[in-house]
Protein backbone atom coordinates (compact mmCIF):
# COMPACT_ATOMS: atom_id res chain seq x y z
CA UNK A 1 17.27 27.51 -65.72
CA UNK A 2 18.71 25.84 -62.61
CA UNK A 3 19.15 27.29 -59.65
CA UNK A 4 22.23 25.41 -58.99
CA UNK A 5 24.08 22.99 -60.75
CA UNK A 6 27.78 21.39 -60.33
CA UNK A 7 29.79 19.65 -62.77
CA UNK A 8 32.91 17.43 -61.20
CA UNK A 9 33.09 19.53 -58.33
CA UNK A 10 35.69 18.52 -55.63
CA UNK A 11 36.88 20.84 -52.51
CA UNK A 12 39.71 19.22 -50.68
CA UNK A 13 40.66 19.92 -46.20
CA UNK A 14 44.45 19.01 -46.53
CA UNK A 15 44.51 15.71 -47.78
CA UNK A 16 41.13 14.55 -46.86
CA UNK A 17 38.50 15.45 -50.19
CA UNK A 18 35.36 16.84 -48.67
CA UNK A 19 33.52 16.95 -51.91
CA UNK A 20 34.95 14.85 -54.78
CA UNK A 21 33.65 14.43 -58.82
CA UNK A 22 30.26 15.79 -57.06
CA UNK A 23 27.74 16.72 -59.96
CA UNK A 24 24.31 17.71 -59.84
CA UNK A 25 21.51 19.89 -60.61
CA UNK A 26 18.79 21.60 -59.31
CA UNK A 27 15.62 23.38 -61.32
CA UNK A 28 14.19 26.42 -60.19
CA UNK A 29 11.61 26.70 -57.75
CA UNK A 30 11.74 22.92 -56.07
CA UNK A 31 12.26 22.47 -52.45
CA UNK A 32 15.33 20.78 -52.14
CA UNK A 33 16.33 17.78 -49.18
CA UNK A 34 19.81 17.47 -49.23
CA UNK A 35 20.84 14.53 -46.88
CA UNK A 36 23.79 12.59 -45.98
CA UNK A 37 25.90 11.26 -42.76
CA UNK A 38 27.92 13.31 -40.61
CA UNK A 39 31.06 13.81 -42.61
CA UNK A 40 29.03 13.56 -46.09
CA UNK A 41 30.34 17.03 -47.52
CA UNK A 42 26.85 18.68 -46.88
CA UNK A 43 27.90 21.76 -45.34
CA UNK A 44 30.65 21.98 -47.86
CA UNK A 45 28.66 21.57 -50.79
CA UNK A 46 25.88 24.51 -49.62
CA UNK A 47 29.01 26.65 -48.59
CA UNK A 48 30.23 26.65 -52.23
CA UNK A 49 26.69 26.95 -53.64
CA UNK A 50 26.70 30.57 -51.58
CA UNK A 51 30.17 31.29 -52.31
CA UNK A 52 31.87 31.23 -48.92
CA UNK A 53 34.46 28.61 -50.25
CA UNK A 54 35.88 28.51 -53.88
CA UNK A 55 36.02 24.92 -55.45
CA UNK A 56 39.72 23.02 -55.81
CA UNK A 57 38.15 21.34 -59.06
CA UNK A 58 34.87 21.67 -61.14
CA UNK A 59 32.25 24.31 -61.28
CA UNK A 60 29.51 25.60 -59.13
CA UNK A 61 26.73 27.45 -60.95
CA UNK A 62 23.83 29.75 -58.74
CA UNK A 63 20.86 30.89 -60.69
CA UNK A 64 22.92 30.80 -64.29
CA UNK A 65 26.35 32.97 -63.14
CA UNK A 66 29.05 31.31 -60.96
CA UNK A 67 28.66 30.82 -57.29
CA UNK A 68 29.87 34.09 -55.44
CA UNK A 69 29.41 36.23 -58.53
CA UNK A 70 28.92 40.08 -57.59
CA UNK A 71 25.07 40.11 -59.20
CA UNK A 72 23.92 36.67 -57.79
CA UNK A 73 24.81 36.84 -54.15
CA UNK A 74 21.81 39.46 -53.46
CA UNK A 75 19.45 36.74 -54.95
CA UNK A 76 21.09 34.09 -52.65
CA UNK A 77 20.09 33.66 -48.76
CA UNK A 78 21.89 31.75 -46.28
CA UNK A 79 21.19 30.59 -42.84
CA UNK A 80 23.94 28.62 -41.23
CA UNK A 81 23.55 25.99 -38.61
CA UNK A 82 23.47 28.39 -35.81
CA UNK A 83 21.76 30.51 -36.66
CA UNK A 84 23.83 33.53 -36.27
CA UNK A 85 22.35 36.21 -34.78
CA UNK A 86 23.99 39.08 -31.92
CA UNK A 87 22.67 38.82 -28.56
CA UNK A 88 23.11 42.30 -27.60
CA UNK A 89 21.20 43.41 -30.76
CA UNK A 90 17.18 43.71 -30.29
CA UNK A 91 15.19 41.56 -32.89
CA UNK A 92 14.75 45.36 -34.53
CA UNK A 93 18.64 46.41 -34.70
CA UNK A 94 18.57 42.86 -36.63
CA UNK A 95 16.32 44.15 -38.50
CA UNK A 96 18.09 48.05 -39.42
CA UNK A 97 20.90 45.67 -39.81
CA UNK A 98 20.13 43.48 -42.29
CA UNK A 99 18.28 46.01 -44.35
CA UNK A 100 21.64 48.05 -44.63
CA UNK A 101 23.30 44.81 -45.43
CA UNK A 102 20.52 43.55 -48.09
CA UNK A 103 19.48 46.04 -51.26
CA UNK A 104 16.31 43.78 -51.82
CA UNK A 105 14.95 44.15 -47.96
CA UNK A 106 11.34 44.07 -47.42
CA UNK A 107 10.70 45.71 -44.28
CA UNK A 108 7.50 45.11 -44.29
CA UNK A 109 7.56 41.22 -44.54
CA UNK A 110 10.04 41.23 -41.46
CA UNK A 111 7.81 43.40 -39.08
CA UNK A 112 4.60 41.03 -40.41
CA UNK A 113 6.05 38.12 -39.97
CA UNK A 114 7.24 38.56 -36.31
CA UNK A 115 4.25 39.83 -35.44
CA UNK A 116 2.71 37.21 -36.52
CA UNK A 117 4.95 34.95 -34.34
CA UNK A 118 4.95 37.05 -31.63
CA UNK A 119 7.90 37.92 -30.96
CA UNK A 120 8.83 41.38 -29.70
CA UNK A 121 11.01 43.56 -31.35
CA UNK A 122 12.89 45.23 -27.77
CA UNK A 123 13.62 42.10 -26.99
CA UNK A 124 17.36 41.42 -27.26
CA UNK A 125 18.54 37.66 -29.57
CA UNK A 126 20.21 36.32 -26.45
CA UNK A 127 16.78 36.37 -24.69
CA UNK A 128 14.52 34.73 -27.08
CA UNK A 129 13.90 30.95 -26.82
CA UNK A 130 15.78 28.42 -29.68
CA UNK A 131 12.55 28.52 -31.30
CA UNK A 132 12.30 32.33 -31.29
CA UNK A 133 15.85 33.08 -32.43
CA UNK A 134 15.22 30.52 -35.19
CA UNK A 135 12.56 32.24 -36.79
CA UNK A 136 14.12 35.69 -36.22
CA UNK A 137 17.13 33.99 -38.11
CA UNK A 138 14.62 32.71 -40.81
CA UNK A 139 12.89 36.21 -41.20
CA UNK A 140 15.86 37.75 -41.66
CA UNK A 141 16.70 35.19 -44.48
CA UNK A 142 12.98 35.74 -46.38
CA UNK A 143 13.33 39.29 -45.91
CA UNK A 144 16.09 39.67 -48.51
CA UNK A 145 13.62 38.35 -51.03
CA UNK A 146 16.31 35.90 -51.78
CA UNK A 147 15.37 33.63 -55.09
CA UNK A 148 17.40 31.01 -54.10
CA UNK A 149 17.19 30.11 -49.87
CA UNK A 150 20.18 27.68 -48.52
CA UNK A 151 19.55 26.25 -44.88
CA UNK A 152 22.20 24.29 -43.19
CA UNK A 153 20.19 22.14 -40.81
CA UNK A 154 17.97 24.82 -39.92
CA UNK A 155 15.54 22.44 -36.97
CA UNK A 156 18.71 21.22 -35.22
CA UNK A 157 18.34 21.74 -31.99
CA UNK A 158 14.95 22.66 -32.12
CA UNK A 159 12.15 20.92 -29.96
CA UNK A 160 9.22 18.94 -31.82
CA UNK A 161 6.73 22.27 -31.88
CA UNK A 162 9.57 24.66 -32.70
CA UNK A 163 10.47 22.24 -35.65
CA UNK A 164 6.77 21.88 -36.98
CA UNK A 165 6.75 25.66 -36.59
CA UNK A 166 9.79 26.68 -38.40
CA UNK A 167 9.04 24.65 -41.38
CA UNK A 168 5.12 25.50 -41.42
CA UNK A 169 6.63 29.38 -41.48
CA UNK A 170 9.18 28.20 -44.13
CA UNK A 171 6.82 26.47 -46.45
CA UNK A 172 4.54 28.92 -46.49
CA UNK A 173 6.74 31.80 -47.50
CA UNK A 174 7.46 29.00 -50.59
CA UNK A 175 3.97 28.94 -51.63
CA UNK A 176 4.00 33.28 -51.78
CA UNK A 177 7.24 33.52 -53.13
CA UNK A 178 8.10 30.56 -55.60
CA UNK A 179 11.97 30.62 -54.32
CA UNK A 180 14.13 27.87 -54.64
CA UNK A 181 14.92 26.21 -51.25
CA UNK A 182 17.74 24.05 -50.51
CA UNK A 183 18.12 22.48 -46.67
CA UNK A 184 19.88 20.03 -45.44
CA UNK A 185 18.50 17.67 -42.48
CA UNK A 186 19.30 14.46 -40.78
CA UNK A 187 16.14 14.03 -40.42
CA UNK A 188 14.19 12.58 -42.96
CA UNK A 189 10.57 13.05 -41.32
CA UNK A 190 11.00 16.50 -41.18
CA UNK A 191 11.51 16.26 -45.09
CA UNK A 192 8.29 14.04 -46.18
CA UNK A 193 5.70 16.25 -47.56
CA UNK A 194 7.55 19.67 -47.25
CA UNK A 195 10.76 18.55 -50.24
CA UNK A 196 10.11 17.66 -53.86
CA UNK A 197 13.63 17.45 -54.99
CA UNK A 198 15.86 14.99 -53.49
CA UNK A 199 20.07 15.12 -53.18
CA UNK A 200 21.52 12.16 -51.04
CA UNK A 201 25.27 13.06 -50.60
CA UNK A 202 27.86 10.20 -48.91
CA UNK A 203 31.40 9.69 -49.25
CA UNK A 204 31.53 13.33 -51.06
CA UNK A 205 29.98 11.94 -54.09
CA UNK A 206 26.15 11.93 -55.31
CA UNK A 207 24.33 8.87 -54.90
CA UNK A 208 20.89 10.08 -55.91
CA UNK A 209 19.25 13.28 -57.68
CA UNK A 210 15.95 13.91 -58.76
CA UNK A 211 12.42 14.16 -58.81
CA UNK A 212 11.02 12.71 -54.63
CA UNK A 213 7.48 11.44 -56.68
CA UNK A 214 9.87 10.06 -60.07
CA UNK A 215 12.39 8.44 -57.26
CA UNK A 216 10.03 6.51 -54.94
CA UNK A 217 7.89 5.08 -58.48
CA UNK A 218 11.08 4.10 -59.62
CA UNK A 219 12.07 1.72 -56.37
CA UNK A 220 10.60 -1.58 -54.74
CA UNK A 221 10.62 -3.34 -52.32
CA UNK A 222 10.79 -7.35 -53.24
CA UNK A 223 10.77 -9.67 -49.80
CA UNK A 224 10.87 -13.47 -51.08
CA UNK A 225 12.67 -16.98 -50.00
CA UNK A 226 16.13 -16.74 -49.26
CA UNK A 227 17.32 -19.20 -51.80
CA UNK A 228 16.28 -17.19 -54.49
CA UNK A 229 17.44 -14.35 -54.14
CA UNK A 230 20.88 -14.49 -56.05
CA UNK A 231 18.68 -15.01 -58.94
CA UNK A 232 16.64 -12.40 -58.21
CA UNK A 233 19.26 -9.71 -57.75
CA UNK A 234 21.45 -10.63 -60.67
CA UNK A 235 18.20 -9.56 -62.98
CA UNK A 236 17.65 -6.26 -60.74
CA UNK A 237 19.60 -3.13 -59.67
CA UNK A 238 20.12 -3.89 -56.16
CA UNK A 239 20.35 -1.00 -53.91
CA UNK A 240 19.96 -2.69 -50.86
CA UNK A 241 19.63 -5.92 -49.39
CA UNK A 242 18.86 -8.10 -45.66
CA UNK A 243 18.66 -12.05 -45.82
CA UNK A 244 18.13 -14.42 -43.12
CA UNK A 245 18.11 -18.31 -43.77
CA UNK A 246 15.01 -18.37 -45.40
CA UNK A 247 13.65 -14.87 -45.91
CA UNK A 248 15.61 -11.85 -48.40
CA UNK A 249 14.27 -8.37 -48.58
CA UNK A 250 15.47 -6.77 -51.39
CA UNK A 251 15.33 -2.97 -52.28
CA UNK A 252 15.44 -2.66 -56.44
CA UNK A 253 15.75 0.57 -58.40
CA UNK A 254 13.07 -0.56 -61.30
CA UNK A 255 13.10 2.59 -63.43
CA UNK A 256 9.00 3.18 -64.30
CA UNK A 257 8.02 -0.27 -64.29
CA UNK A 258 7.61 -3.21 -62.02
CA UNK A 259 9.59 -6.38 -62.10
CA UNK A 260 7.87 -9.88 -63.04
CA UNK A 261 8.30 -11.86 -60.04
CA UNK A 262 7.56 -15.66 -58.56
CA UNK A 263 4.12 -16.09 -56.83
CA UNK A 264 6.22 -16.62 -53.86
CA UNK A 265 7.83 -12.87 -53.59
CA UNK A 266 5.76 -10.01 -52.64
CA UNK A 267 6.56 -6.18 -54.12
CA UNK A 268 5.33 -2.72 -52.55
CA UNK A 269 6.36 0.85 -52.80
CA UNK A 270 8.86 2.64 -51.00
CA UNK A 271 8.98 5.03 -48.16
CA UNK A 272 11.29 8.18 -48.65
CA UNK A 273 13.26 7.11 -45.26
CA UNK A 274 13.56 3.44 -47.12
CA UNK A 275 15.24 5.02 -49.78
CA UNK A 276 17.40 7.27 -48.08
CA UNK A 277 18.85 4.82 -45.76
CA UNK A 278 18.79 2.01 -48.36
CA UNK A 279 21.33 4.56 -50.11
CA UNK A 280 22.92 5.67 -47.19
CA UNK A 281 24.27 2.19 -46.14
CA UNK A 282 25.86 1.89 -49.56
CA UNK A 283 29.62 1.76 -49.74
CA UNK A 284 31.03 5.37 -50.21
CA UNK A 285 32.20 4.76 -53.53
CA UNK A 286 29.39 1.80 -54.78
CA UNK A 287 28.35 2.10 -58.26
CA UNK A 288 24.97 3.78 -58.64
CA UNK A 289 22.55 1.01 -59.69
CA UNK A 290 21.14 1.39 -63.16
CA UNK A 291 17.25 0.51 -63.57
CA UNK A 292 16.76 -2.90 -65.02
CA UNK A 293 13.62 -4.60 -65.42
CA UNK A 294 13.60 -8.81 -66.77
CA UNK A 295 11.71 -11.43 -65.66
CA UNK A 296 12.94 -12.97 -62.24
């Protein structure tokens, strides 16, 4: 089963489409990056998968029953941007708080956790550092014993240590729970070896889904002479490209082979932040290469 899936979804702000023909899926239990620019329909897209906004076209499906649907949402955890928490409460009135909110609370993961941290349960949210309220926020999020975890840039504003800490925390409640996790960053070195699912969103639409390990196999990266690269690219699916007078750097969705090239042209792997931003700098509404492999 998926944990969340969309078919043609589209949410519209006035006349302006936040989201727009925007399908995907996701299968249980992957760690999901979902990136995009500012403006991309990110926080849009994870505010329908929780059910906070209702869809203007298509469907939204959370662990096999509509997004918002009375029996789902206690399986569903959400941590917004910032990280709301109230700074009069004490981290332990959080705590009372959200187990009268949450019928699946486990107490005793919240107090363990924090005390593993550190971080003292008299002290009020408005006292504790970024880093501290973010992993107050977090607890509170694990604590439900959600199956499916949605973070809306959960390390913004977080320093370096506070970042490696958060998602050291995070990925390790992953490995003892086998949740689905879904966060979306803007950072993509915060994603490489923590996400094994990858969404790019831009324009509203999405330009890649799938499989991080399947995706980077299935791109190269072709650098060559400049005056053959028109050849080159008409036999590949371009994704990306960057030519000088005598030097073109291609970036070529191959599918699970590798393309037959001229002595003259070398061809290595990918990085994850190659990808992304090859995709990224695509026109909003650019056709999705299709793998093609032929002799160039």
């Amino acid at each position: 089963m998926n944990a969340l899936a969309t078919t043609g979804l589209g949410k519209r702000y006035r006349r302006n489409w936040a989201l727009k023909d925007c399908s995907l899926s996701v299968p249980e239990g992957r760690v999901v990056a979902l990136v995009g620019p500012n403006g991309a329909g990110k926080t849009t897209l994870l505010h329908l998968a929780v059910g906070l906004l209702a869809p203007d076209h298509g469907d939204v499906t959370v662990l096999g029953a509509p997004a918002g649907a009375t029996g789902t949402m206690p399986r569903v955890a959400f941590l917004a941007q910032d990280k709301p928490l109230y700074d009069s409460f004490t981290v332990a009135e959080m705590l009372r708080f959200g187990a009268r909110m949450n019928p699946r609370w486990d107490q005793d993961l919240a107090t363990r956790r924090l005390a593993a941290l550190d971080i003292p349960l008299d002290r009020k949210a408005g006292k504790l550092s970024g880093g501290q309220q973010a992993q107050v926020a977090l607890t509170i999020a694990l604590a439900k014993r959600p199956e499916l975890l949605v973070l809306d840039e959960p390390l913004a504003n977080l320093d370096p240590l506070a970042r490696h800490e958060v998602m050291r925390g995070l990925m390790s409640a992953v490995a003892e729970s086998g949740m689905t996790v879904m966060l979306s960053s803007h950072v993509v070195s915060d994603l490489v070896d923590t996400c094994d699912w990858l969404v790019v969103l831009n324009g509203g639409r999405v330009q890649v889904c799938g499989d991080i390990e399947e995706l980077l196999a299935g791109h190269r990266l072709l650098t060559g002479p400049a005056e053959q690269a028109d050849g080159v690219a008409a036999r590949l699916s371009v994704v990306d490209q960057n030519r000088t007078d005598r030097q073109a750097t291609l970036l070529v969705r191959t599918g699970s082979g590798r393309p037959a090239l001229d002595p003259r042209w070398t061809d290595r792997g990918v990085s994850l932040e190659e990808m992304v931003l090859a995709y990224l700098r695509r026109p909003d509404n650019a056709a999705l290469p299709r793998p093609a492999l032929a002799k160039a």
